[in-house]
C-alpha atoms as a PDB file:
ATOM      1  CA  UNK A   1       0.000   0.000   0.000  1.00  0.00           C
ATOM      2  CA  UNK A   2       1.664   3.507  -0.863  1.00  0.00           C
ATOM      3  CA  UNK A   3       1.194   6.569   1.764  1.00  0.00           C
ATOM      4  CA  UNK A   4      -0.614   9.285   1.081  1.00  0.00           C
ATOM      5  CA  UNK A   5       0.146  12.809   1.956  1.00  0.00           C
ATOM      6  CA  UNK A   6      -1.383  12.758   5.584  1.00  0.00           C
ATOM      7  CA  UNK A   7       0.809   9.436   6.626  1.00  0.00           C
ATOM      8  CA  UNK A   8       4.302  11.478   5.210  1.00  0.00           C
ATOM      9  CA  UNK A   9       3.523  14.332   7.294  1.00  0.00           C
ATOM     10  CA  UNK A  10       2.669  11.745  10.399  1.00  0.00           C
ATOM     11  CA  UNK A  11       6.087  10.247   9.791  1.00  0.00           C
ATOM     12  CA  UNK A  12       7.970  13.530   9.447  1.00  0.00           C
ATOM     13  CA  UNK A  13       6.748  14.058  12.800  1.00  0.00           C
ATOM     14  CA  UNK A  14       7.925  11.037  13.974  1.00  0.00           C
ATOM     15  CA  UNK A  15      11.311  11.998  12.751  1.00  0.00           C
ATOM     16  CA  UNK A  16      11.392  10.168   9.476  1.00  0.00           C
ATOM     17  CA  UNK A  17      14.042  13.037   8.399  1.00  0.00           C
ATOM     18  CA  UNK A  18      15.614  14.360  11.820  1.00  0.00           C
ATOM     19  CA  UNK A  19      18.297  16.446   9.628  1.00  0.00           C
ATOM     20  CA  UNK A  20      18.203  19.132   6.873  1.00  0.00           C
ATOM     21  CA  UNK A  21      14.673  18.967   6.836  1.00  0.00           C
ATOM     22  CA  UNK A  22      11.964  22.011   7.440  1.00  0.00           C
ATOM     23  CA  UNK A  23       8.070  21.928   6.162  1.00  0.00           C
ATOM     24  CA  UNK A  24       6.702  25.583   4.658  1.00  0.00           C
ATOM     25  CA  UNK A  25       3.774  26.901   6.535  1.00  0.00           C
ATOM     26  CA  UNK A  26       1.572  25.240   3.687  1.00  0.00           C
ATOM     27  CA  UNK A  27       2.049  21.672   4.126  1.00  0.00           C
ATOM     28  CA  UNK A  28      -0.353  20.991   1.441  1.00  0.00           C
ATOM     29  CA  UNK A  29       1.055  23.361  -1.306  1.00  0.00           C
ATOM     30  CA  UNK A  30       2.080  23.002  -4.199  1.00  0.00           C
ATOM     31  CA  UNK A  31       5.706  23.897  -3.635  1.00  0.00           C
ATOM     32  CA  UNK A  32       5.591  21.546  -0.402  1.00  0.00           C
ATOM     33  CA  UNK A  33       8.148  18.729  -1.044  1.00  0.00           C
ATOM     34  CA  UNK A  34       5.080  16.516   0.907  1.00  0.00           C
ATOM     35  CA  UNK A  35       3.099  16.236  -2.211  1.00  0.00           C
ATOM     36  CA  UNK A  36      -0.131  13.734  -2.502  1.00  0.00           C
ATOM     37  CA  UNK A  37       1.762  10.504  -2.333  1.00  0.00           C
ATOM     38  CA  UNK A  38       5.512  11.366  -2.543  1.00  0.00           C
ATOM     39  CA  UNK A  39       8.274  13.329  -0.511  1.00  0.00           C
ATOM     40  CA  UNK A  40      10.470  15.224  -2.387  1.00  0.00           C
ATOM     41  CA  UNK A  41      14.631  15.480  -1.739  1.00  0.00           C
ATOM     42  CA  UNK A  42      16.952  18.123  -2.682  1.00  0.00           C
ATOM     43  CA  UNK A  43      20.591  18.579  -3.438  1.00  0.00           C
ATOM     44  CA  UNK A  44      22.680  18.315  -0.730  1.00  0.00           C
ATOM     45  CA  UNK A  45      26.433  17.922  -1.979  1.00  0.00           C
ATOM     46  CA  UNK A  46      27.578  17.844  -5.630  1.00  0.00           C
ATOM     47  CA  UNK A  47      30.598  15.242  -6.757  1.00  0.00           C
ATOM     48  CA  UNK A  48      32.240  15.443 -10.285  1.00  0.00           C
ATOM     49  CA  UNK A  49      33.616  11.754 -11.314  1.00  0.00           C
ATOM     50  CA  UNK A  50      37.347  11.712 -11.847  1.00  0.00           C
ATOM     51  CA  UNK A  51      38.527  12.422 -14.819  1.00  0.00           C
ATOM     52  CA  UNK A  52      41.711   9.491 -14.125  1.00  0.00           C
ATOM     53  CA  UNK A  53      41.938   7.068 -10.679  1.00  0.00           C
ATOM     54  CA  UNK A  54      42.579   9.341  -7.924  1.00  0.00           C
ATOM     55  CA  UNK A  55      43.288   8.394  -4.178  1.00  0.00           C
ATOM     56  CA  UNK A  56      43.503  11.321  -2.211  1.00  0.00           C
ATOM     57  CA  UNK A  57      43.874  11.790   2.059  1.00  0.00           C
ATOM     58  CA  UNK A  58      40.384  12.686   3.322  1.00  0.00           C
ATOM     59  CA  UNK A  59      37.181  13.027   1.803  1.00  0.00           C
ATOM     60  CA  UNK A  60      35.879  14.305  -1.870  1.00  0.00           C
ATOM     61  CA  UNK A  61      34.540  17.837  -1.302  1.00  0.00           C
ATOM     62  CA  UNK A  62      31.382  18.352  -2.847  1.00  0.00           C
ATOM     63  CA  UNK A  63      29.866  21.693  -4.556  1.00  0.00           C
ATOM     64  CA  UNK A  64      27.562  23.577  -4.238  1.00  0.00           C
ATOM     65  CA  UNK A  65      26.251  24.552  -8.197  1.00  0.00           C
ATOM     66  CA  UNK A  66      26.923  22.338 -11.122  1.00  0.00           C
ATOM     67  CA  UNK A  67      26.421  22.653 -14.963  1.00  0.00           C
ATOM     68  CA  UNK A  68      25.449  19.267 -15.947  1.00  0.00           C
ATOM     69  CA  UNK A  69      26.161  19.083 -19.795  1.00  0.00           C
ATOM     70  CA  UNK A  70      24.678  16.682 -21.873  1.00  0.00           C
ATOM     71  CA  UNK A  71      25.814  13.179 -21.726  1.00  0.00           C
ATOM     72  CA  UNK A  72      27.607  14.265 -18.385  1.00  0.00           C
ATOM     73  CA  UNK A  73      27.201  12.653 -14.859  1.00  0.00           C
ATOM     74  CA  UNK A  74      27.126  13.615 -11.493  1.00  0.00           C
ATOM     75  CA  UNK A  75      26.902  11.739  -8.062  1.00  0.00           C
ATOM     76  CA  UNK A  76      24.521  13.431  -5.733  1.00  0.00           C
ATOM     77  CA  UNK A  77      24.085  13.511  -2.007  1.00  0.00           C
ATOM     78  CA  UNK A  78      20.684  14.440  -0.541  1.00  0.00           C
ATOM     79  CA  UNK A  79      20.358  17.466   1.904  1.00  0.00           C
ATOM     80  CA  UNK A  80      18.382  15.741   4.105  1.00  0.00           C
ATOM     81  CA  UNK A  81      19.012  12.407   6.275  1.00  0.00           C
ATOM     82  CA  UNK A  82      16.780  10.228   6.641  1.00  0.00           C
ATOM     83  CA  UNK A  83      15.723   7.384   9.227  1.00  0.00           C
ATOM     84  CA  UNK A  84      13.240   4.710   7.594  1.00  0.00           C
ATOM     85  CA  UNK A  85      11.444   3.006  10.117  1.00  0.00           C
ATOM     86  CA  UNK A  86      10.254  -0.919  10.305  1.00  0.00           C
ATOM     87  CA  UNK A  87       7.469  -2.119   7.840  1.00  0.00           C
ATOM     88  CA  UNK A  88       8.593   0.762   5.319  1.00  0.00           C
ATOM     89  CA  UNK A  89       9.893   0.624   2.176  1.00  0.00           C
ATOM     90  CA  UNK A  90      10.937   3.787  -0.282  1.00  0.00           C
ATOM     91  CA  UNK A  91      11.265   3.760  -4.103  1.00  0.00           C
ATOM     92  CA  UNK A  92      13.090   7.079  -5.494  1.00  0.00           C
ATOM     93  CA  UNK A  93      12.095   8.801  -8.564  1.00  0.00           C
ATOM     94  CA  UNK A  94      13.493  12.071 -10.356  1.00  0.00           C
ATOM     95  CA  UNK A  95      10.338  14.504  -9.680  1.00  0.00           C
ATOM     96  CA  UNK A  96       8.730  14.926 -13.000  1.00  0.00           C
ATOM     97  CA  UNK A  97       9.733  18.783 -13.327  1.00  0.00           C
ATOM     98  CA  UNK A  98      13.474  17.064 -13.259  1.00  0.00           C
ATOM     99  CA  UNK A  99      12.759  13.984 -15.591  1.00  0.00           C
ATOM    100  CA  UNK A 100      11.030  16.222 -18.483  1.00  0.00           C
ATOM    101  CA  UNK A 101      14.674  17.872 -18.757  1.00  0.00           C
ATOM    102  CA  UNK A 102      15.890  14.254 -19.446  1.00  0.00           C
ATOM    103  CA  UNK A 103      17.515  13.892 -16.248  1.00  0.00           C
ATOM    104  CA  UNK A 104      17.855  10.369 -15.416  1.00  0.00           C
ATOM    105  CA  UNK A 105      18.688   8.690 -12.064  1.00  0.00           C
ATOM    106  CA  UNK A 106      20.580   5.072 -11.424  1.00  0.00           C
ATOM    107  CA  UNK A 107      20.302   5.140  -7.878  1.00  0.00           C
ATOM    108  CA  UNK A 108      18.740   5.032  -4.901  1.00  0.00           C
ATOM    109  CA  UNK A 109      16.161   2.922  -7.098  1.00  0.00           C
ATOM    110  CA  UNK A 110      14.932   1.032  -3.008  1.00  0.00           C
ATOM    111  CA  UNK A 111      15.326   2.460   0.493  1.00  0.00           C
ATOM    112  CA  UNK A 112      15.478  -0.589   2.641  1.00  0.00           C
ATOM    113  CA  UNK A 113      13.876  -0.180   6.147  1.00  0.00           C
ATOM    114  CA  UNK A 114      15.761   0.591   8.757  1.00  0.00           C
ATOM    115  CA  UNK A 115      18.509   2.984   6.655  1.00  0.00           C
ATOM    116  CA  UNK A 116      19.977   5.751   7.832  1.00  0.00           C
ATOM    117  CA  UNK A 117      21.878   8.786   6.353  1.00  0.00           C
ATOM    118  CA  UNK A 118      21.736  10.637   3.563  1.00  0.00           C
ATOM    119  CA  UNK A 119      20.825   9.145  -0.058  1.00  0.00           C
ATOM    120  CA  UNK A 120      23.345   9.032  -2.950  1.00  0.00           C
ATOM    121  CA  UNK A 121      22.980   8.522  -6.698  1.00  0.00           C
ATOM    122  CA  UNK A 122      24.485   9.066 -10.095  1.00  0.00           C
ATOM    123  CA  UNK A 123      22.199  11.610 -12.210  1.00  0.00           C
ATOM    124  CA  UNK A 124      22.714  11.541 -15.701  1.00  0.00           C
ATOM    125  CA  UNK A 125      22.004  14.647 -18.523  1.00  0.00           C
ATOM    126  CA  UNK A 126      20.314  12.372 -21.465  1.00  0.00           C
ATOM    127  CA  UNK A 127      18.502  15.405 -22.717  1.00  0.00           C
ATOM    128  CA  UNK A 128      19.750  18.199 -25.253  1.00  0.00           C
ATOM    129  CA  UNK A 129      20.772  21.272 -23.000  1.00  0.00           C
ATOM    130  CA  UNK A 130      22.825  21.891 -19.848  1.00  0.00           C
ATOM    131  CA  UNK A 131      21.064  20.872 -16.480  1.00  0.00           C
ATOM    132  CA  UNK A 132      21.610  22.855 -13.359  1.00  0.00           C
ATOM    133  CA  UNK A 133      22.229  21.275 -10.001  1.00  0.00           C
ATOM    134  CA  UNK A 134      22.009  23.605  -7.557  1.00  0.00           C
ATOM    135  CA  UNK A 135      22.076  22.667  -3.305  1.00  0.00           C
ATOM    136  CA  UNK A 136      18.726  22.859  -2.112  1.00  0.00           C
ATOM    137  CA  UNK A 137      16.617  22.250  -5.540  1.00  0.00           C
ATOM    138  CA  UNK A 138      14.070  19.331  -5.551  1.00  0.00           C
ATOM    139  CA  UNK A 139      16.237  16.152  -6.909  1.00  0.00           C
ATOM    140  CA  UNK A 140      14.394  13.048  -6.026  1.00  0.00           C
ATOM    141  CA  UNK A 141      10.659  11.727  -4.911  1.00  0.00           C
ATOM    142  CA  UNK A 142      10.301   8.636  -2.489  1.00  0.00           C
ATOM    143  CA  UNK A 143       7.158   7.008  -2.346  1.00  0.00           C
ATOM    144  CA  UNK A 144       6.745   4.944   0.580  1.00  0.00           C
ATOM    145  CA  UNK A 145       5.074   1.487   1.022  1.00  0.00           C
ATOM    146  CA  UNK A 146       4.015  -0.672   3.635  1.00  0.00           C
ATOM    147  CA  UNK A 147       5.169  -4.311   4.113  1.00  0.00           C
ATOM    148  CA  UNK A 148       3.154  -7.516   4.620  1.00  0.00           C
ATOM    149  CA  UNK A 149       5.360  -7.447   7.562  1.00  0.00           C
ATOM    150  CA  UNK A 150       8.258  -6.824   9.161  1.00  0.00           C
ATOM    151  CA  UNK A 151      11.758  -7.404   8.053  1.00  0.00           C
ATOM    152  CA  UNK A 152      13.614 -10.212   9.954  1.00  0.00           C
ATOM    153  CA  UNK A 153      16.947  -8.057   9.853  1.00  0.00           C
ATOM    154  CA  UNK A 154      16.874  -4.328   8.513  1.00  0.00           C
ATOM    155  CA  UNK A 155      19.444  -2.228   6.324  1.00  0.00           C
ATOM    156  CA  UNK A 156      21.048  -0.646   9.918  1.00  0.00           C
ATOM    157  CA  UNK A 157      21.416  -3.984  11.464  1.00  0.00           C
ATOM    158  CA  UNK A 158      23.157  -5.911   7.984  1.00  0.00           C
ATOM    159  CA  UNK A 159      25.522  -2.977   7.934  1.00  0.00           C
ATOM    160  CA  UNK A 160      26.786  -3.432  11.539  1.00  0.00           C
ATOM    161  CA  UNK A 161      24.831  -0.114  12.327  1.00  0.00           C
ATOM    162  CA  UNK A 162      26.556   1.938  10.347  1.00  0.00           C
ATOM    163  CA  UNK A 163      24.819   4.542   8.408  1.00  0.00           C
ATOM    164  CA  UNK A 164      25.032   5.495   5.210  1.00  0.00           C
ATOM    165  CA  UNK A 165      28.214   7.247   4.529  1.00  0.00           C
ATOM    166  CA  UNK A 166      29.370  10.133   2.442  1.00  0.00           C
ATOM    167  CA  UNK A 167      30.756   9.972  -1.217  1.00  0.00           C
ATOM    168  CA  UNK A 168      34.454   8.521  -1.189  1.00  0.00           C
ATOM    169  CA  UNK A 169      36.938   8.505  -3.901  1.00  0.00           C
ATOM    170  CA  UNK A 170      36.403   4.946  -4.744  1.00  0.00           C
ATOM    171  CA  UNK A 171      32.945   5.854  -5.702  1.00  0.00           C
ATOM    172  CA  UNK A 172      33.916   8.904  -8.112  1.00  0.00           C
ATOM    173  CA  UNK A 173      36.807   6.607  -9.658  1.00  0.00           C
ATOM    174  CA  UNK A 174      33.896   3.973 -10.300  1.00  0.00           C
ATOM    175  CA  UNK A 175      32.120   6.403 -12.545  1.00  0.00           C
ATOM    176  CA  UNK A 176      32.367   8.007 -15.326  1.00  0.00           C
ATOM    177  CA  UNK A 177      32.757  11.434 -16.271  1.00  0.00           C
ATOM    178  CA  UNK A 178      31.088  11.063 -19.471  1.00  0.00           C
ATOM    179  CA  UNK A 179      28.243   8.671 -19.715  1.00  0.00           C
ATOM    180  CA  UNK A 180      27.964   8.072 -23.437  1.00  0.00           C
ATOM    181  CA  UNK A 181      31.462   8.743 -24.182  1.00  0.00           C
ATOM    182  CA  UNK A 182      30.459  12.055 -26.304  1.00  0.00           C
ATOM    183  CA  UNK A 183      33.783  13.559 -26.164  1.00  0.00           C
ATOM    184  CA  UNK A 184      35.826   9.726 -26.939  1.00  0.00           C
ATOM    185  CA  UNK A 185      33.192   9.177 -29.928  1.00  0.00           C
ATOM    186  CA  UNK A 186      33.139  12.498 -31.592  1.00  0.00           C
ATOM    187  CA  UNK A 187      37.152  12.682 -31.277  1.00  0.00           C
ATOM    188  CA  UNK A 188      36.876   9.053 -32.914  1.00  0.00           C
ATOM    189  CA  UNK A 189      34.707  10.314 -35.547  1.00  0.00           C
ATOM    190  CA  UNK A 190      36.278  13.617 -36.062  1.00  0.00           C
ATOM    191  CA  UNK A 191      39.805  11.893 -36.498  1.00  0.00           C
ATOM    192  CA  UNK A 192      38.407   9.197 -38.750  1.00  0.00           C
ATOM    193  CA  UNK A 193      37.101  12.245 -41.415  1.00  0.00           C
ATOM    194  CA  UNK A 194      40.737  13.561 -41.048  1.00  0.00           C
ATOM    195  CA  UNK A 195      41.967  10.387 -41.646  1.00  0.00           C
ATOM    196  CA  UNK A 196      39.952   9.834 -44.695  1.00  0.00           C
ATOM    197  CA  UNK A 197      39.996  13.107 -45.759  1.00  0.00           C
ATOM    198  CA  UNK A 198      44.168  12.904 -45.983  1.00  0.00           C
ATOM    199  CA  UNK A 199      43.938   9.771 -47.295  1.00  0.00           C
ATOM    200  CA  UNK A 200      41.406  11.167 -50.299  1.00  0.00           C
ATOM    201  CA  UNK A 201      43.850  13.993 -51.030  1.00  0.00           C
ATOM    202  CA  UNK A 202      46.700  11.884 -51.201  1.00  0.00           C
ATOM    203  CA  UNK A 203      45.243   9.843 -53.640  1.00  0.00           C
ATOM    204  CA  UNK A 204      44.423  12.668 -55.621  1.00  0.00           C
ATOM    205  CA  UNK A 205      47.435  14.134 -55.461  1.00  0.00           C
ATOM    206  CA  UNK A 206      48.968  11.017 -57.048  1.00  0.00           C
ATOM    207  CA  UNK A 207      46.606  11.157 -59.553  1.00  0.00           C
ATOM    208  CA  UNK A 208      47.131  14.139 -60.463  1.00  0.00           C
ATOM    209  CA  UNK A 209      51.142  13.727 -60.714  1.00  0.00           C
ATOM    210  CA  UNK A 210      50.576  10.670 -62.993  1.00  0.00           C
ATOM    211  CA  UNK A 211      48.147  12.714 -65.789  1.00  0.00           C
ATOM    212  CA  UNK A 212      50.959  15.183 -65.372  1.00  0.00           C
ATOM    213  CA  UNK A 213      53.581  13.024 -66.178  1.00  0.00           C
ATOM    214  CA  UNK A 214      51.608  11.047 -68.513  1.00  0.00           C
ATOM    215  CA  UNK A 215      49.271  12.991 -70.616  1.00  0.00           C
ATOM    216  CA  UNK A 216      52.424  14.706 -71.923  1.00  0.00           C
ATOM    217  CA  UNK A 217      53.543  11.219 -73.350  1.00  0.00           C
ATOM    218  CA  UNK A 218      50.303  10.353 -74.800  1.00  0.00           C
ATOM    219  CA  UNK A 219      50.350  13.458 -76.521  1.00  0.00           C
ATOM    220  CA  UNK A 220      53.580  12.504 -78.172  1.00  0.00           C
ATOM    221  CA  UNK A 221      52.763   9.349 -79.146  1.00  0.00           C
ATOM    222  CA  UNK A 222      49.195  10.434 -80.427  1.00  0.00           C
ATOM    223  CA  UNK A 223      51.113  13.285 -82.919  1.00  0.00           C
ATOM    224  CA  UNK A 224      53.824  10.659 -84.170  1.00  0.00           C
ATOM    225  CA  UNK A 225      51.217   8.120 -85.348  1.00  0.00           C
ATOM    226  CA  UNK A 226      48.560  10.870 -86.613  1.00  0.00           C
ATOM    227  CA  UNK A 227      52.007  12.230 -88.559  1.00  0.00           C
ATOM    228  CA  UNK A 228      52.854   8.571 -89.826  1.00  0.00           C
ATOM    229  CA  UNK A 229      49.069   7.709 -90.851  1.00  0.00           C
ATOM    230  CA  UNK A 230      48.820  11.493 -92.618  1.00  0.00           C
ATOM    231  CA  UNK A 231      52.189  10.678 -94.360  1.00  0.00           C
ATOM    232  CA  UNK A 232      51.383   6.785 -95.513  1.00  0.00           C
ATOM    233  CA  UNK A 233      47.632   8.289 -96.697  1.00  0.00           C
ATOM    234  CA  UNK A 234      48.743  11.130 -98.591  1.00  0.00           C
ATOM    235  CA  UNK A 235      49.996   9.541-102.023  1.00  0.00           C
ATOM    236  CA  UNK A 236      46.668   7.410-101.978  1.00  0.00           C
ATOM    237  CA  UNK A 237      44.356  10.381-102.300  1.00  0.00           C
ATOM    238  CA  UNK A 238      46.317  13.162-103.891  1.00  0.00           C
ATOM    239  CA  UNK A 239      48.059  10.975-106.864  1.00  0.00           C
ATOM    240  CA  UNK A 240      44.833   9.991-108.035  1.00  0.00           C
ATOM    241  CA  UNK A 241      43.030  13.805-107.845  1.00  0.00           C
ATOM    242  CA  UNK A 242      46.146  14.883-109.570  1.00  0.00           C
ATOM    243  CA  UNK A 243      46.063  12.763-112.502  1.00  0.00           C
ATOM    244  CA  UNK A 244      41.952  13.372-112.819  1.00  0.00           C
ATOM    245  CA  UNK A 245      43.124  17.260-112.755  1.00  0.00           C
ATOM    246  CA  UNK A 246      45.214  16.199-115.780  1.00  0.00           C
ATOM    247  CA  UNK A 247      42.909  14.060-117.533  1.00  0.00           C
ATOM    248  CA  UNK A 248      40.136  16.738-117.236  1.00  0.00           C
ATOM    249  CA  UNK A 249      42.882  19.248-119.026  1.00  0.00           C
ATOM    250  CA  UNK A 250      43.487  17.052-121.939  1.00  0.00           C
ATOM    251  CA  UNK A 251      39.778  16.394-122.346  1.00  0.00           C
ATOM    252  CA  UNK A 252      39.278  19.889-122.406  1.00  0.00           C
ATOM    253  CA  UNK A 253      42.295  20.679-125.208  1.00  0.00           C
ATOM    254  CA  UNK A 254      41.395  18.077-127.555  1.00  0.00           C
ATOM    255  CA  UNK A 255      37.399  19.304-127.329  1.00  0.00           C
ATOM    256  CA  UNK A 256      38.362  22.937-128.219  1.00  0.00           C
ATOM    257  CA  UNK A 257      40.548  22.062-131.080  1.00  0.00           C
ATOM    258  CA  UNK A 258      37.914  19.652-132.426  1.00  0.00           C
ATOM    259  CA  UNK A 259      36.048  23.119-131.991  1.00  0.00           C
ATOM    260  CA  UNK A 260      38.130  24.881-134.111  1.00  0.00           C
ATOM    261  CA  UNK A 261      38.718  22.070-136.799  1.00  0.00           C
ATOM    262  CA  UNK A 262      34.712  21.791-137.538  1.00  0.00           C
ATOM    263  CA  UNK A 263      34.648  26.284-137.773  1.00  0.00           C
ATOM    264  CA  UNK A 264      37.387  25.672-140.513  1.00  0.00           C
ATOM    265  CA  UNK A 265      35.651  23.182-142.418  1.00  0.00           C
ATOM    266  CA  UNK A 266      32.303  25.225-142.035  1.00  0.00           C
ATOM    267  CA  UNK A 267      34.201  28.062-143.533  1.00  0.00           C
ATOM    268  CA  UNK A 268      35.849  26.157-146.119  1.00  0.00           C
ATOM    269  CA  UNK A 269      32.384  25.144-147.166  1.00  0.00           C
ATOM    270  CA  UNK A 270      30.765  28.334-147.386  1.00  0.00           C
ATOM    271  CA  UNK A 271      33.728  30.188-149.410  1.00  0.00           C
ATOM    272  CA  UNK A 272      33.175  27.220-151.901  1.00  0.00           C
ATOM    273  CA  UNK A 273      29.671  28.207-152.090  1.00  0.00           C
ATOM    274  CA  UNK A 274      30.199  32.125-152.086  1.00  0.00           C
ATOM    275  CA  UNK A 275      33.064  31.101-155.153  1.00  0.00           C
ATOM    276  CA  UNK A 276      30.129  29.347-157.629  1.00  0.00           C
ATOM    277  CA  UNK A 277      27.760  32.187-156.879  1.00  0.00           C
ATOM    278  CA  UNK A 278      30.698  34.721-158.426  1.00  0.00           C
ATOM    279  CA  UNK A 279      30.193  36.028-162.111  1.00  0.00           C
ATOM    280  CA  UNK A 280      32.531  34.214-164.548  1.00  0.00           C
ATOM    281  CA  UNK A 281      32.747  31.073-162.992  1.00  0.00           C
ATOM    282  CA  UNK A 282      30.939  28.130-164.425  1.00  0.00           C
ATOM    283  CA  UNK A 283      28.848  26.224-162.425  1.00  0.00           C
ATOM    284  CA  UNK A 284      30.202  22.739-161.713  1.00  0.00           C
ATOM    285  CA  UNK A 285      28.435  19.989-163.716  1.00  0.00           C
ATOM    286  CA  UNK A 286      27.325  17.248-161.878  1.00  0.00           C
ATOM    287  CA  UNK A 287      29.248  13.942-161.952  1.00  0.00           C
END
């Protein structure tokens, strides 16, 4: 069964958060972090993974304000402590005004009865813009349940009453810096285009160096054999148009003096005739 509003407040009072914790005159508003069946956590301390394996004297120092850039992560301690009694379980959430911004959460995911401390958990930018953690901003919802019944040994007792500790360097080695490896991946990429980009103009530079040694050559060769096959065709087309040129000459010389033979004969014929016509002469008898 999940609490409602009215049985979060009753277990505030009972000191279900005895640290860090302080309810607005309005319990029932809706900027109350008691909201109709959830209890909302803020920011407490920020911790930046480690960038390389780090192992320093003393404890990480958290911060107050954080950009959170996409595909960057963050561990996250909660403001408040808190003290789950018996019979209880919690389940944590990124309040929906936090989610929409594509803010995801891997932990704390269950709150065992019978924790104590402060909550930790890796948040994760998955959206498109830069996410601001900033100490004291709403970060994560519990919803609370009741057991069938009681646990036989709670979370306190199975960690030798110890609570729940602050962030160590082991835990900001463990994670990393950049979830989805933007910065790896677009370096990959971004030296892969070089790569293929040199490669491309090498190739073409090559190419280019062989037309200019060999185009050159090919011209060479290409004005030798046109030369040769101009030379060897010649005789075969201008021997014959000569001697046509020659033929057409003679042609034309022996038609004009057959021309001029037939004009003398035709005037032969007609002084004949002109000579009979004459006084004196006598006409010639016939044969």
């Amino acid at each position: 069964m999940v609490l409602n509003d009215t049985e979060i407040l009753s277990l505030l009072q009972k000191g279900l958060v005895p640290t860090g914790f302080q309810l607005p005159a309005d319990q029932y508003g809706k900027d109350s972090p008691v909201q109709p069946s959830s209890l909302d956590l803020s920011v407490g301390g920020i911790y930046l993974p480690c960038t390389e394996d780090q192992n320093k004297a003393g404890a990480p120092v958290g911060v107050a304000q954080h950009i959170l850039q996409p595909g960057r992560t963050a561990i996250v301690l909660s403001q408040e402590e808190i003290k789950m009694p018996a019979g209880l379980v919690a389940l944590g959430f990124p309040p929906s005004k936090v989610s929409v911004q594509g803010i995801l959460m891997t932990n704390p995911g269950q709150v065992d009865p019978g924790y104590e401390g402060p909550l930790r958990f890796t948040v994760i930018n998955m959206g498109s813009k830069d996410f601001v953690l900033r100490k004291g901003d709403p970060i994560v919802s519990l919803v609370f349940l009741r057991l069938t019944a009681d646990s036989t040994k709670d979370w306190l007792t199975r960690h030798s009453g110890k609570k729940g500790g602050p962030i160590t360097w082991e835990d900001l080695n463990r994670v990393s810096s950049d979830f989805v490896n933007v910065e790896a991946r677009a370096s990959k990429i971004a030296k892969e285009a070089v790569d293929q980009a040199d490669v491309r103009m090498k190739a073409a530079d090559v190419r280019i160096k062989r037309l200019q040694i060999w185009v050159p050559v090919f011209a060479g060769i290409l004005t030798l054999v046109l030369s040769g096959l101009l030379s060897l065709l010649q005789p075969s087309w201008k021997e014959p148009l000569q001697k046509v040129q020659q033929d057409v000459a003679v042609l034309q010389s022996e038609k004009d003096i057959n021309q001029i033979n037939k004009q003398i004969h035709d005037l032969q014929d007609q002084i004949k005739v002109l000579q009979q016509k004459l006084p004196g002469n006598p006409t010639p008898s016939k044969p």
